[in-house]
Protein backbone atom coordinates (compact mmCIF):
# COMPACT_ATOMS: atom_id res chain seq x y z
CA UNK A 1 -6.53 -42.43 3.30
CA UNK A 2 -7.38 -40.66 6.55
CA UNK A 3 -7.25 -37.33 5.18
CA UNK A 4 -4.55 -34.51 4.58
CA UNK A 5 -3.41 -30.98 5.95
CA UNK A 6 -1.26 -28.20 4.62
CA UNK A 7 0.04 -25.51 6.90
CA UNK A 8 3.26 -22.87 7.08
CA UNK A 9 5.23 -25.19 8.83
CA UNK A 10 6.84 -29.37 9.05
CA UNK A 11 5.87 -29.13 12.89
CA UNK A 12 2.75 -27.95 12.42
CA UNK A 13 1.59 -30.45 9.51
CA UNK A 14 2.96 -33.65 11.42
CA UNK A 15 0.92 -32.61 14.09
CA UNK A 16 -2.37 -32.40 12.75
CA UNK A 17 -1.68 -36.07 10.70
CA UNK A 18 -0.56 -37.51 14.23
CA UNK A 19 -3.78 -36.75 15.02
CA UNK A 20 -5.70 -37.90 11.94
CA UNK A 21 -3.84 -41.64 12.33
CA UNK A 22 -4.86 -41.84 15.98
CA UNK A 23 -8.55 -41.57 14.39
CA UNK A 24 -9.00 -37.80 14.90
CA UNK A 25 -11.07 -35.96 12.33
CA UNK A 26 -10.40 -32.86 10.72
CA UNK A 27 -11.16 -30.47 13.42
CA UNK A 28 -9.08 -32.62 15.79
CA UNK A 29 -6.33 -31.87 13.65
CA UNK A 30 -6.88 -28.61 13.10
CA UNK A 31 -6.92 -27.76 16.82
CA UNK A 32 -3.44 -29.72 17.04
CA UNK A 33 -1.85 -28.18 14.19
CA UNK A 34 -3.13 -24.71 15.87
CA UNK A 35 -1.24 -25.47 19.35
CA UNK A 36 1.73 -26.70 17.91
CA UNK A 37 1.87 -23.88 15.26
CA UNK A 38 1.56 -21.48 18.52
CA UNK A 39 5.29 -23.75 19.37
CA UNK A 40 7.09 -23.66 15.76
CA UNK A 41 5.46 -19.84 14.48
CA UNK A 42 5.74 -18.15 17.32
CA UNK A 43 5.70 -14.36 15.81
CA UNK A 44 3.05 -15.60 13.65
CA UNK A 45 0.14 -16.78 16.42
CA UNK A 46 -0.53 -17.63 20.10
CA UNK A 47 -2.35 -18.63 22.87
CA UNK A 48 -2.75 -14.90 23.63
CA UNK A 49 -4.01 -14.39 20.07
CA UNK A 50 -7.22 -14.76 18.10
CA UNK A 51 -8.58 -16.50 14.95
CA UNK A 52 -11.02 -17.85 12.40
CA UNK A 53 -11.61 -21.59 11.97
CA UNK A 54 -14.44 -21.94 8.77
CA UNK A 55 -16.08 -26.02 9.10
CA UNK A 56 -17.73 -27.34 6.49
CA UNK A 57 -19.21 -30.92 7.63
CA UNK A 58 -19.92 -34.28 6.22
CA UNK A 59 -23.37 -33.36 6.20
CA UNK A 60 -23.25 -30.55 4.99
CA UNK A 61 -23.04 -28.16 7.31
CA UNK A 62 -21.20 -24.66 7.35
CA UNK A 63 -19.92 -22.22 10.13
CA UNK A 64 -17.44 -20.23 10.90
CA UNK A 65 -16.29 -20.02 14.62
CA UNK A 66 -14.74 -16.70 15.27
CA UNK A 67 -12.40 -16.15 17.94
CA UNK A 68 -10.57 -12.96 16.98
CA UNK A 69 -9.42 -10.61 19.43
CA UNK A 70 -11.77 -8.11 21.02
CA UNK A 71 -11.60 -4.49 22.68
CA UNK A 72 -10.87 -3.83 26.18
CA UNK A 73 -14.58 -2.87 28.09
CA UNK A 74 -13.05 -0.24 29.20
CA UNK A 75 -10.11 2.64 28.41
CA UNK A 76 -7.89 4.30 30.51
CA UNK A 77 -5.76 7.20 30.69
CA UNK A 78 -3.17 7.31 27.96
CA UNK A 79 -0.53 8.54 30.48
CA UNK A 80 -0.53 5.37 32.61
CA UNK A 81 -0.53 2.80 29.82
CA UNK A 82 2.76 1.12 28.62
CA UNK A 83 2.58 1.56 24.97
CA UNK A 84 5.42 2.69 22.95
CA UNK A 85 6.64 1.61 19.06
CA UNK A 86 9.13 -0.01 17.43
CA UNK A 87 10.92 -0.39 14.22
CA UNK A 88 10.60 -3.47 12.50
CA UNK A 89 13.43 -3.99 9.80
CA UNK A 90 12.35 -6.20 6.67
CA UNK A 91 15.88 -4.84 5.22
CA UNK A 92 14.06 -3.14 2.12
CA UNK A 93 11.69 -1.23 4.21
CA UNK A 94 10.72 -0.33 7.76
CA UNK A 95 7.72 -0.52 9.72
CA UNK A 96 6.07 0.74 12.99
CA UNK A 97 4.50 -1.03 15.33
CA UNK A 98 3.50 -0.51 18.69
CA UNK A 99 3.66 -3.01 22.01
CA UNK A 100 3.34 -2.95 25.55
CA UNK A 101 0.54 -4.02 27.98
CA UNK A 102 -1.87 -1.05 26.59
CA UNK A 103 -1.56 -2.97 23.21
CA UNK A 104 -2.84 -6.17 24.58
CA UNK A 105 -6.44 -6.96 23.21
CA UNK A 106 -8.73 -9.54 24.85
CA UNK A 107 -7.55 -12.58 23.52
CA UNK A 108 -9.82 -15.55 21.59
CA UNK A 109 -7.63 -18.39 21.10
CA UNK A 110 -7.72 -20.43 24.01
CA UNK A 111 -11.62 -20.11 23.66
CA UNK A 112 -11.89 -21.01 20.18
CA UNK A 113 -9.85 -24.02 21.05
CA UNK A 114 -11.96 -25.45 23.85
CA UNK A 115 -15.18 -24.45 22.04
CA UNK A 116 -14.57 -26.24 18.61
CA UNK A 117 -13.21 -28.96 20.32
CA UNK A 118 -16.54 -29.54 22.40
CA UNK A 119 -18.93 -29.11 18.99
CA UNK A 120 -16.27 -30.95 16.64
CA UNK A 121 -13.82 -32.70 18.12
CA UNK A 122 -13.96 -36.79 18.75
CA UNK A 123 -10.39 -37.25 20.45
CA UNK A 124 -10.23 -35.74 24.07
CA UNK A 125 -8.15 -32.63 24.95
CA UNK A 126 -5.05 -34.15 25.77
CA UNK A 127 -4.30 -35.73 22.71
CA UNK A 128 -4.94 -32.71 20.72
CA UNK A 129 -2.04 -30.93 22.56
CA UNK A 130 0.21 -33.80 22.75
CA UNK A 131 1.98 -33.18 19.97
CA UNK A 132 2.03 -29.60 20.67
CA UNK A 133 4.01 -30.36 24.18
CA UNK A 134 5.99 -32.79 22.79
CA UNK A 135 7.77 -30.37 20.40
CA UNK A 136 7.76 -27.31 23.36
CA UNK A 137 9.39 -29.52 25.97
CA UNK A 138 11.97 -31.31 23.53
CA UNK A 139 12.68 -28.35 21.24
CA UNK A 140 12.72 -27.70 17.52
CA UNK A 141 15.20 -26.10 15.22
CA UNK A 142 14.26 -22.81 14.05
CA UNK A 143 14.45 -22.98 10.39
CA UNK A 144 15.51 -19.92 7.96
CA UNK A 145 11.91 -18.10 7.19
CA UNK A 146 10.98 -18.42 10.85
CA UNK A 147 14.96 -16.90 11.74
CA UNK A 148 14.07 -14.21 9.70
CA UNK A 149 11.10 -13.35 11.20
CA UNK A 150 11.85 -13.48 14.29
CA UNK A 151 15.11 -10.74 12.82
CA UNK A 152 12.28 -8.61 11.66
CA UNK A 153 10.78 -8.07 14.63
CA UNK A 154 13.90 -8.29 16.94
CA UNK A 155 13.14 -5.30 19.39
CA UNK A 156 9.96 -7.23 20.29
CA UNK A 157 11.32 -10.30 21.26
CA UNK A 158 14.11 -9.06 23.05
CA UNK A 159 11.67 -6.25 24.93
CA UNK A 160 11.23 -7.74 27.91
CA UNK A 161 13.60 -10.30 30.10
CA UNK A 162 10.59 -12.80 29.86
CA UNK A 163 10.63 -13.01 26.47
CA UNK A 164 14.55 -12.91 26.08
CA UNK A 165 14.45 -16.00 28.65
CA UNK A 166 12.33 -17.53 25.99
CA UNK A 167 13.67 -16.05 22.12
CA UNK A 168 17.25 -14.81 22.73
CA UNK A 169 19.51 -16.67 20.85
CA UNK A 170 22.36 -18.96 22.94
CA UNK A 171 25.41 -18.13 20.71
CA UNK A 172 24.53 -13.63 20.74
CA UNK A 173 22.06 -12.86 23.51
CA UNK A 174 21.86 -9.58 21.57
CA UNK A 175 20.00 -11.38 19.07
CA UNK A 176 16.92 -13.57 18.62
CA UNK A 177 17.11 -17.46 17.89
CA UNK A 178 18.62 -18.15 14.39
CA UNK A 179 18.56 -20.57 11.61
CA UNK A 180 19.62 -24.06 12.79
CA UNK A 181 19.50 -23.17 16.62
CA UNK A 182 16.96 -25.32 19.24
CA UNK A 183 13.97 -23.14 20.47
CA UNK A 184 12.58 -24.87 23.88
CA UNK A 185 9.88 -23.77 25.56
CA UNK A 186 9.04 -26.37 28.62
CA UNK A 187 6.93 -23.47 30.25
CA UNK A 188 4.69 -23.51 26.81
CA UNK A 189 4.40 -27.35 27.59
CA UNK A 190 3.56 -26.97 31.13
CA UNK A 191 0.98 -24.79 29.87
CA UNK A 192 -0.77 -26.76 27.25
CA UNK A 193 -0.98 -29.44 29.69
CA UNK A 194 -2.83 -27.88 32.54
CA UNK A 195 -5.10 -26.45 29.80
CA UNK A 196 -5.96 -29.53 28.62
CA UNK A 197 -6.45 -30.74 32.25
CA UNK A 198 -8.55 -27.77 33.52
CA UNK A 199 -10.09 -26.26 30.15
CA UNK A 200 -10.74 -22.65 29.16
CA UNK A 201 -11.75 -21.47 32.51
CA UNK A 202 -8.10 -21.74 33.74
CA UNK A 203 -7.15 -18.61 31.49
CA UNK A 204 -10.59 -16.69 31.65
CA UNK A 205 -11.61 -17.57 34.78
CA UNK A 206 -8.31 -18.59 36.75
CA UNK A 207 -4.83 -18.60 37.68
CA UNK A 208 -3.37 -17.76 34.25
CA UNK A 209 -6.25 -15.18 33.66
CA UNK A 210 -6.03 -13.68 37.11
CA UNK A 211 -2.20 -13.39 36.19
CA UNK A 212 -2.67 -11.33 33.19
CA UNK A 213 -5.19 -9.21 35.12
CA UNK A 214 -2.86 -8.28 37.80
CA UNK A 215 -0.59 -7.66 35.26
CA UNK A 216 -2.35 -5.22 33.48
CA UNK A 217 -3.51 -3.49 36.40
CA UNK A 218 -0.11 -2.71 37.62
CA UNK A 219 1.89 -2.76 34.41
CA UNK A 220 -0.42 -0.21 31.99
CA UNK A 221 -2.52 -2.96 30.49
CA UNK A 222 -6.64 -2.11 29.71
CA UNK A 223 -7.54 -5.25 30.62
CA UNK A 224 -9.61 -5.85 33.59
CA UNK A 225 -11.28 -9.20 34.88
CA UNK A 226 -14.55 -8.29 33.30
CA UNK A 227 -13.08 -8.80 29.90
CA UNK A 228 -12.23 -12.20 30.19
CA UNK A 229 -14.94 -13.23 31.98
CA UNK A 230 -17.49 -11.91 29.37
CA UNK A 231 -15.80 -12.82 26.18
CA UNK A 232 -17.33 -15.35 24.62
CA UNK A 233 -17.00 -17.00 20.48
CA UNK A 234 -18.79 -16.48 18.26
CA UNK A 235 -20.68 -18.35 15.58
CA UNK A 236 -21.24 -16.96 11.75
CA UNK A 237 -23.12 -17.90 9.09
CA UNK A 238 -20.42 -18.28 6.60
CA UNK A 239 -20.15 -15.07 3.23
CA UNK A 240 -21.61 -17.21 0.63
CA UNK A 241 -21.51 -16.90 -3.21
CA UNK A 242 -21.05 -19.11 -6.27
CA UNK A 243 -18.15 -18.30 -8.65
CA UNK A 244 -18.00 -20.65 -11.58
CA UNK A 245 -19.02 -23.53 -10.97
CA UNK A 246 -18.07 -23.78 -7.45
CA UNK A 247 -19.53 -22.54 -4.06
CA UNK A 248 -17.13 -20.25 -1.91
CA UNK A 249 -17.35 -20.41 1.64
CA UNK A 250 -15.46 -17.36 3.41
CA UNK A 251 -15.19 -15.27 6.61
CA UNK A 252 -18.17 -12.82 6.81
CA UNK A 253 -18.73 -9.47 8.67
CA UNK A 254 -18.20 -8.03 10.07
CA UNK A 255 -14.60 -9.00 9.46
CA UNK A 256 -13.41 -7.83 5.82
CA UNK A 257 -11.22 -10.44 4.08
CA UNK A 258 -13.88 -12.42 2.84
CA UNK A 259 -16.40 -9.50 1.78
CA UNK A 260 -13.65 -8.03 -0.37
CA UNK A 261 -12.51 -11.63 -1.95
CA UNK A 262 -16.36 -11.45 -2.28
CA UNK A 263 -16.47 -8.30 -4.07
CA UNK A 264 -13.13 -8.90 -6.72
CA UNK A 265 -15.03 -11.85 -7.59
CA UNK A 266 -18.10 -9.74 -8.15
CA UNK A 267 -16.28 -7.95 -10.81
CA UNK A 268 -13.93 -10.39 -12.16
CA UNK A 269 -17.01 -13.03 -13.50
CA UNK A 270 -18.11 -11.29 -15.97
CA UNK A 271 -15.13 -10.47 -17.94
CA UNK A 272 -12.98 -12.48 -20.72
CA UNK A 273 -9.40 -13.11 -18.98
CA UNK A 274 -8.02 -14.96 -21.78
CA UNK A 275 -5.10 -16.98 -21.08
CA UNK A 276 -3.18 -17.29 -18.24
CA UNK A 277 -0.31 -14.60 -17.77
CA UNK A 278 -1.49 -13.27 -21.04
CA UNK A 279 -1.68 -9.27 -20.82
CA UNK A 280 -5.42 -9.19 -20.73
CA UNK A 281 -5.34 -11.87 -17.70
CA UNK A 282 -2.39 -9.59 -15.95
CA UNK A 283 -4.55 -6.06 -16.50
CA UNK A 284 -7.34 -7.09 -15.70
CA UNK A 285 -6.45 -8.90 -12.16
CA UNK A 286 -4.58 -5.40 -11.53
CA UNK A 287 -7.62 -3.53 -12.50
CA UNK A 288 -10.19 -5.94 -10.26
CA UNK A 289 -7.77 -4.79 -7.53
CA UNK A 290 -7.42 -1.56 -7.84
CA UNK A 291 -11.64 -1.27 -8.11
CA UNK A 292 -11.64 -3.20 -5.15
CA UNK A 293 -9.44 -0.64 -2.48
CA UNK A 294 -11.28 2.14 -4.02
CA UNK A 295 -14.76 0.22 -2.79
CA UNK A 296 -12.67 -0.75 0.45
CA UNK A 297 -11.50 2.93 0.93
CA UNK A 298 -14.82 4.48 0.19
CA UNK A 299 -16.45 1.92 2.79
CA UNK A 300 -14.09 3.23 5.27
CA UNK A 301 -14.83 6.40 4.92
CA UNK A 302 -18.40 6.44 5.81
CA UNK A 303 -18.92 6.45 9.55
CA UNK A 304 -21.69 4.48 9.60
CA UNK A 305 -20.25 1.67 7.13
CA UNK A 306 -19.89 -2.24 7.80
CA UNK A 307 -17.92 -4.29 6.26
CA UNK A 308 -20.64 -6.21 4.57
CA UNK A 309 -21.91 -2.89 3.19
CA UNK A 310 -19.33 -3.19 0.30
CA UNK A 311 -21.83 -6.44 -0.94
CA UNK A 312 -24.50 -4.13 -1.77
CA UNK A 313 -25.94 -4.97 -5.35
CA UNK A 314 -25.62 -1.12 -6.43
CA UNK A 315 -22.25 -1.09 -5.06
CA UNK A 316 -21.10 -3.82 -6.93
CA UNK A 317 -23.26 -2.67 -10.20
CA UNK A 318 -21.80 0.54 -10.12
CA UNK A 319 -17.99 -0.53 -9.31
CA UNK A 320 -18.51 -3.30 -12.12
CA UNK A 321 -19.46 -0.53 -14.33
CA UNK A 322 -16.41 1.54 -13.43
CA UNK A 323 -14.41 -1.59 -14.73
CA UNK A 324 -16.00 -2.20 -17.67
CA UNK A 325 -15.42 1.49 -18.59
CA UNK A 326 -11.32 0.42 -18.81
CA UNK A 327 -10.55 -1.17 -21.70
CA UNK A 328 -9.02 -4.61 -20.67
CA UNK A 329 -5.84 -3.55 -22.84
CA UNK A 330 -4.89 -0.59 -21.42
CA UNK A 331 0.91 -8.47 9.99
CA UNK A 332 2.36 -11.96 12.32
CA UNK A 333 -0.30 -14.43 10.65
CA UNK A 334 -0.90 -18.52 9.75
CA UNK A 335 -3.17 -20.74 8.10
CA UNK A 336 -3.82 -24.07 8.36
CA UNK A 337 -6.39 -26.43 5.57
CA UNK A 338 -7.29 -30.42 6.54
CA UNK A 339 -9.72 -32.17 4.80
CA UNK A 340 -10.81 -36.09 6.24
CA UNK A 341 -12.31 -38.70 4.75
CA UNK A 342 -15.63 -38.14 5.53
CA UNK A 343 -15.81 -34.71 3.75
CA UNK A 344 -15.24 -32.62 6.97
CA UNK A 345 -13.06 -29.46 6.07
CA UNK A 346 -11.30 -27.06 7.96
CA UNK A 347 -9.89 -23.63 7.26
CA UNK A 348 -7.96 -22.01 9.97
CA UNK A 349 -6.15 -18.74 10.27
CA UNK A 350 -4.65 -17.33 13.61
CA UNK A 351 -2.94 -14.36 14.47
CA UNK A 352 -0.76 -12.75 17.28
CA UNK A 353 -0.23 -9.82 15.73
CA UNK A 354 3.48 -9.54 15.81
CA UNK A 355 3.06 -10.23 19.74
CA UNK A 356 3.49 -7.05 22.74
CA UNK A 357 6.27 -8.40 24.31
CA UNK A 358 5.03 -9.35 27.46
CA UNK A 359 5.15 -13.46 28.32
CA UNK A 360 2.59 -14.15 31.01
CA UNK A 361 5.15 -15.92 33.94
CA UNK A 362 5.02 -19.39 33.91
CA UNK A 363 3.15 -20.17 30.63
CA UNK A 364 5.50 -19.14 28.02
CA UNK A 365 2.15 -17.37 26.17
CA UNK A 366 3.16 -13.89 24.19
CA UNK A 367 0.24 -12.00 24.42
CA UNK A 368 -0.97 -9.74 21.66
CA UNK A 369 -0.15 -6.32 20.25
CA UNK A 370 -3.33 -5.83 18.41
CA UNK A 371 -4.16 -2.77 19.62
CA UNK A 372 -0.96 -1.38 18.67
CA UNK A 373 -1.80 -2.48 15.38
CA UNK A 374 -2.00 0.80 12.44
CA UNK A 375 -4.12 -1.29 10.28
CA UNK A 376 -6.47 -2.08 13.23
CA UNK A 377 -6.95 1.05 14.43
CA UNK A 378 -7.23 3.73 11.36
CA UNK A 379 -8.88 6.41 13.47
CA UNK A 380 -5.90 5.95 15.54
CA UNK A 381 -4.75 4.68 18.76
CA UNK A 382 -6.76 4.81 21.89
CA UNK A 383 -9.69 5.78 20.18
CA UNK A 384 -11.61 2.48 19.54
CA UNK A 385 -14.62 1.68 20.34
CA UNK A 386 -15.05 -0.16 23.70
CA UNK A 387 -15.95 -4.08 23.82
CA UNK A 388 -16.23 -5.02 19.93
CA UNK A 389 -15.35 -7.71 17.60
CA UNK A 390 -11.84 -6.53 16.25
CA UNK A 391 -12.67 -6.77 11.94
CA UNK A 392 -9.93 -8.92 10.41
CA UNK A 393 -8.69 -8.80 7.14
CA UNK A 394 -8.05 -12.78 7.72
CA UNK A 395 -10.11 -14.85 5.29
CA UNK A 396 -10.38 -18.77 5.84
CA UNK A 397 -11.53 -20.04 2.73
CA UNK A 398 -13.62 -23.30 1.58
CA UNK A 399 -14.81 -23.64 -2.04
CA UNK A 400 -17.25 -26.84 -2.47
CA UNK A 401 -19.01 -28.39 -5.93
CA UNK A 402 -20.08 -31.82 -6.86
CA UNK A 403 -16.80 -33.09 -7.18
CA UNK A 404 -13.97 -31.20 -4.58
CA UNK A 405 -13.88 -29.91 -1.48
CA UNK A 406 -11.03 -27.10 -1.25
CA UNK A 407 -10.17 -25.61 2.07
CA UNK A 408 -7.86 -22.67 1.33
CA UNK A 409 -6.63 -19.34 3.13
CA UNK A 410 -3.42 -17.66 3.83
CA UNK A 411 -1.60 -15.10 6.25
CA UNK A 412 -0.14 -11.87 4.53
CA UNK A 413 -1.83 -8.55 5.88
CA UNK A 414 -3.80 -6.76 3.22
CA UNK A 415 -2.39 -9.26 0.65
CA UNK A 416 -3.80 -12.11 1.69
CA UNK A 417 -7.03 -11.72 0.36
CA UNK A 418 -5.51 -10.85 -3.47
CA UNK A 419 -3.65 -14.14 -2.47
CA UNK A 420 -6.61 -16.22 -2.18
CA UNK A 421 -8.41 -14.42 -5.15
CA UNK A 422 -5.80 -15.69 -7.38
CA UNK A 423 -5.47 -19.09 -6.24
CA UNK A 424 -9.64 -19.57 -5.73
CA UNK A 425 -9.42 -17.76 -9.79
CA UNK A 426 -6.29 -20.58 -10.42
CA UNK A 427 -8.49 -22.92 -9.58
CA UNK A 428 -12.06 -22.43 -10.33
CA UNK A 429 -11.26 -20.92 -13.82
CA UNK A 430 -7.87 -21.40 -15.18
CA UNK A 431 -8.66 -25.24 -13.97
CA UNK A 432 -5.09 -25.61 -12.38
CA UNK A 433 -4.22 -28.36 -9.68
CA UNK A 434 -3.86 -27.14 -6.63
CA UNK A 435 0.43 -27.32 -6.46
CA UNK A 436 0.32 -25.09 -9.78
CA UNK A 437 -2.57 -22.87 -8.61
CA UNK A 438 -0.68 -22.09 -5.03
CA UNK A 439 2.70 -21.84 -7.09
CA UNK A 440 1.77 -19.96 -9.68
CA UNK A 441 3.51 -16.43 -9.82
CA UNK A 442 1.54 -13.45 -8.27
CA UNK A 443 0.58 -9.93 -8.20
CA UNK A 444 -0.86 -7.03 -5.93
CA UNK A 445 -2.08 -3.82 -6.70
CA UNK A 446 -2.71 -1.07 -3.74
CA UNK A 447 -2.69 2.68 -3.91
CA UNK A 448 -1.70 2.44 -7.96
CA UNK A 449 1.56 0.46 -6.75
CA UNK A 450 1.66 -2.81 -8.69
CA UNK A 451 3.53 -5.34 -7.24
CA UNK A 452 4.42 -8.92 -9.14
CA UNK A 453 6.48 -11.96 -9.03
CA UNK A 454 8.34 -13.36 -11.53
CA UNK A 455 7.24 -16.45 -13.88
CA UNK A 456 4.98 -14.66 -16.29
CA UNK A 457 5.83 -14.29 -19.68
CA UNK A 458 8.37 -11.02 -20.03
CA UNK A 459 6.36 -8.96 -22.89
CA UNK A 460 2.64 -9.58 -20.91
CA UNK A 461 4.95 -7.67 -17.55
CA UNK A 462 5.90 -5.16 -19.70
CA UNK A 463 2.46 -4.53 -21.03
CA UNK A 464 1.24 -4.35 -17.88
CA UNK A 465 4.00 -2.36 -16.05
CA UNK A 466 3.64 0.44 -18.76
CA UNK A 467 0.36 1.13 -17.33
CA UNK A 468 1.48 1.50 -14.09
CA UNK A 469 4.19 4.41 -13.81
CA UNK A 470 4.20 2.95 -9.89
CA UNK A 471 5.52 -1.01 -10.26
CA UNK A 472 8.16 -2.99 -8.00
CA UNK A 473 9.07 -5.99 -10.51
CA UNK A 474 10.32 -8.95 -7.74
CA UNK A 475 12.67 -10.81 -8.65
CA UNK A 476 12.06 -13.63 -6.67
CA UNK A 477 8.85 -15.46 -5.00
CA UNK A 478 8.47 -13.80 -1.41
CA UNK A 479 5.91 -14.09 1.68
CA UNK A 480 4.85 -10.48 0.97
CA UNK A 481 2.78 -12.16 -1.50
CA UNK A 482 0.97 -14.50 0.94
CA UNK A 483 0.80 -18.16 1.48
CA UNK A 484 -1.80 -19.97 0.68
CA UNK A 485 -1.74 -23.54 2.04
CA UNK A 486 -4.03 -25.63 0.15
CA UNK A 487 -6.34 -29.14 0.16
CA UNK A 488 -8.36 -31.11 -2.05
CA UNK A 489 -10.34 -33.61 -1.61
CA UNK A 490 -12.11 -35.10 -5.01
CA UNK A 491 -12.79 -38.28 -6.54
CA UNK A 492 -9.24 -39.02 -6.68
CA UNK A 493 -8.52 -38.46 -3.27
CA UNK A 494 -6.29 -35.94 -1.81
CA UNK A 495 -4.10 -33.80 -2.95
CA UNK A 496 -2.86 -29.70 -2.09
CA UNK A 497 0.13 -27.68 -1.60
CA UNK A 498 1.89 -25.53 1.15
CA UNK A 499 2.86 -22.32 -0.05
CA UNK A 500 6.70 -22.05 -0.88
CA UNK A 501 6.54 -18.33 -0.33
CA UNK A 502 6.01 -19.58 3.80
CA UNK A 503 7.60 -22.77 3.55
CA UNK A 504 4.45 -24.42 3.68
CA UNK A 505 3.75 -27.93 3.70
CA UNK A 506 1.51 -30.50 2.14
CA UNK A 507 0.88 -34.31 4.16
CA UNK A 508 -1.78 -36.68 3.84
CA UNK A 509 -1.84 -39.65 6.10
């Protein structure tokens, strides 16, 4: 076997094991399943976007590339930008977000692409985006989670007439495409293709770059040719820890994900959590939680802070402490995981935001919204500080011993990260597979609001729910709870799981 990939969506799966049988390796495929999921999940990343890709190599070597988003160099007034919110319906609840050119962030992805391709990749350009163009000039059907994103954010992709040319649907033009209808985008295609023929430069340092520019200039965009020219990837040493008998892998700071997956860990390896779904298991996941966003809200609230600051032995001494002293009793993202057969793993998460509306002509690329982003910008809007890394709560995961290789991560906002806890816990302790670890039911705990799926046992929810006078009992599985698209490789083989919550998929080739 060549290797195997599992990612949120059919299109992008095939297209990272087209590349694997045409002798690619796992970054190869990687790169193809992140162009063609910029085709299939298009409210979930882009080539306006940013992301994470963690490699772990046959010999042994670890990095993480990151090539999230990053702040304009400069601000301008707020009275000439084009920034104004929204109201996206999930039915049950509404939420806020803000678009427009001033929300536009410098964008990573097409640099992450080109530069992992020229450290890792084997296969040349071309063929990494062929399957990518393939599915953009020919069309594929929108299937039902995708239709009902794309419902949830309606007033975004139906914003501008660019991006109605592109997401409207054919039978209601007063509507974005739905379940079962054809989504072409033969401008996307065009796109890929002259990237692959020109390389990076052609967005940061030509047509399609000096196209955004003007853009912006005219339109109330920040940014400004500077900002493309100078943004550049960057390289991490990967967050690492042991926890059981595995090593974890994660993203590092000064992004957050992985230094608070880091830190529940911390506090959950110490403890007895009996069986699985038992009460004690269910309380004290909630209660590892809860610890955990009063570390992550304290953190925030020192000016000076990193993210990495929440690692700090004391820290973690005294929130461990705080758990001991209770009785046990008592937005759009994606990931993608391929493992080869010469032990080269990749964990890849991307993100658009939930895109600003604005389609750069001729390319079919969304950009961004992340500066429009609440969760992005807690000291509020405008106020950021000039020409940083944007932090990410995005986590791509690897966890490595003398026997696996696990690449793991998932999209989900702020639950993500308890997403990947529990499966990483599923796992490395409970000793699960990986289909029953990703499966498994879940739960979520944030400002004393617990949050859980159904499938654990009836009287251990009740237990559990009494202590929590705040609790929203699900009665169904549901993306809110993330997806976390899984591989293994071990003696065995290969084996993993896509996420049902995001209709994820599982292929090996």
């Amino acid at each position: 076997m060549k290797g195997a990939v599992a990612a949120g969506h059919p299109a992008t799966a095939e297209a990272a094991t087209l590349v694997m049988e045409a002798g690619g390796n796992a970054f190869d495929a990687a790169l193809a399943g992140l162009c063609a999921a910029c085709v299939a999940e298009p409210v979930l990343t882009s080539l306006g976007g940013g992301g994470f890709l963690l490699a772990h190599l046959g010999d042994g070597r670890n990095t993480l590339y990151d090539f999230f988003v990053q702040t304009p160099l400069r601000r301008r007034p707020e009275a000439e930008l084009d920034f104004h919110p929204i109201v996206a319906d999930f039915g049950t609840a509404q939420q806020e977000f803000h678009i427009g050119m001033g929300s536009i962030a410098t964008p990573g992805t097409i640099k992450g692409l080109f530069r992992v391709h020229a450290e890792l990749g084997s296969l040349p350009m071309h063929e990494i985006v062929r399957p990518a163009v393939d599915i953009a000039r020919g069309g594929i059907a929108v299937n039902r989670l995708q239709a009902y994103i794309f419902s949830v954010v309606k007033p975004i992709y139906l914003s501008t007439e660019s991006a109605r040319g592109i997401y409207s649907s054919r039978r209601n033009g007063d509507a974005p495409v739905q379940d079962g209808e054809m989504l072409r985008q033969p401008e996307l295609a065009d796109a890929l293709e002259s990237l692959a023929i020109e390389g990076e430069q052609l967005f940061y340092r030509g047509e399609m770059g000096a196209a955004l520019i003007a853009a912006c200039r005219s339109g109330g965009g920040y940014l400004q040719q500077p900002d493309l020219h100078q943004y550049n990837m960057v390289k991490r040493e990967p967050l690492g820890y042991r926890y059981r008998k595995a090593r974890i892998l994660t993203n590092p700071p000064p992004s957050s994900g992985g230094s608070l997956i880091r830190f529940a860990h911390a506090l959950l390896e110490p403890h007895d959590q009996g069986a699985f779904g038992s009460a004690q298991h269910l309380k004290l996941l909630a209660e590892v939680m809860k610890q955990t966003n009063l570390a992550r809200m304290e953190n925030g609230r020192n000016a000076t802070a990193t993210a990495g600051d929440i690692l700090d032995p004391e820290t973690i001494a005294r929130f461990r402490a705080a758990l001991s002293g209770h009785p046990v009793n008592a937005r759009g993202t994606t990931h993608i995981s391929v493992v080869d057969a010469h032990d080269n793993a990749a964990s890849l998460s991307l993100s658009n935001g939930e895109g600003s509306g604005y389609v750069l002509p001729g390319t079919g690329i969304m950009l961004n919204n992340m500066l429009g982003e609440e969760d992005l910008n807690p000291g509020g809007f405008h106020l950021w500080d000039t020409d940083v890394r944007v932090s990410s709560m995005m986590a791509p995961t690897l966890a490595i011993d003398h026997q696996r290789i696990i690449a793991t991560g998932s999209g989900g906002s702020n639950r993500l990260r308890t997403a990947i806890l529990q499966t990483l816990n599923n796992l490395c302790h409970f000793g699960m597979d990986a289909r029953e670890a990703v499966h498994s039911p879940r739960l979520h705990v944030e400002q004393d609001l617990l949050s859980i799926e159904p499938g654990f046992a009836d009287a251990a929810v009740d237990e559990i729910c009494a202590a929590y006078s705040s609790h929203d009992r699900w009665t169904e599985k549901n993306l809110f709870f993330g997806g976390t698209h899984t591989v293994i490789s071990d003696k065995h083989g290969f084996s993993g799981a896509g996420d049902p919550r995001r209709d994820g998929v599982f292929l090996s080739v």
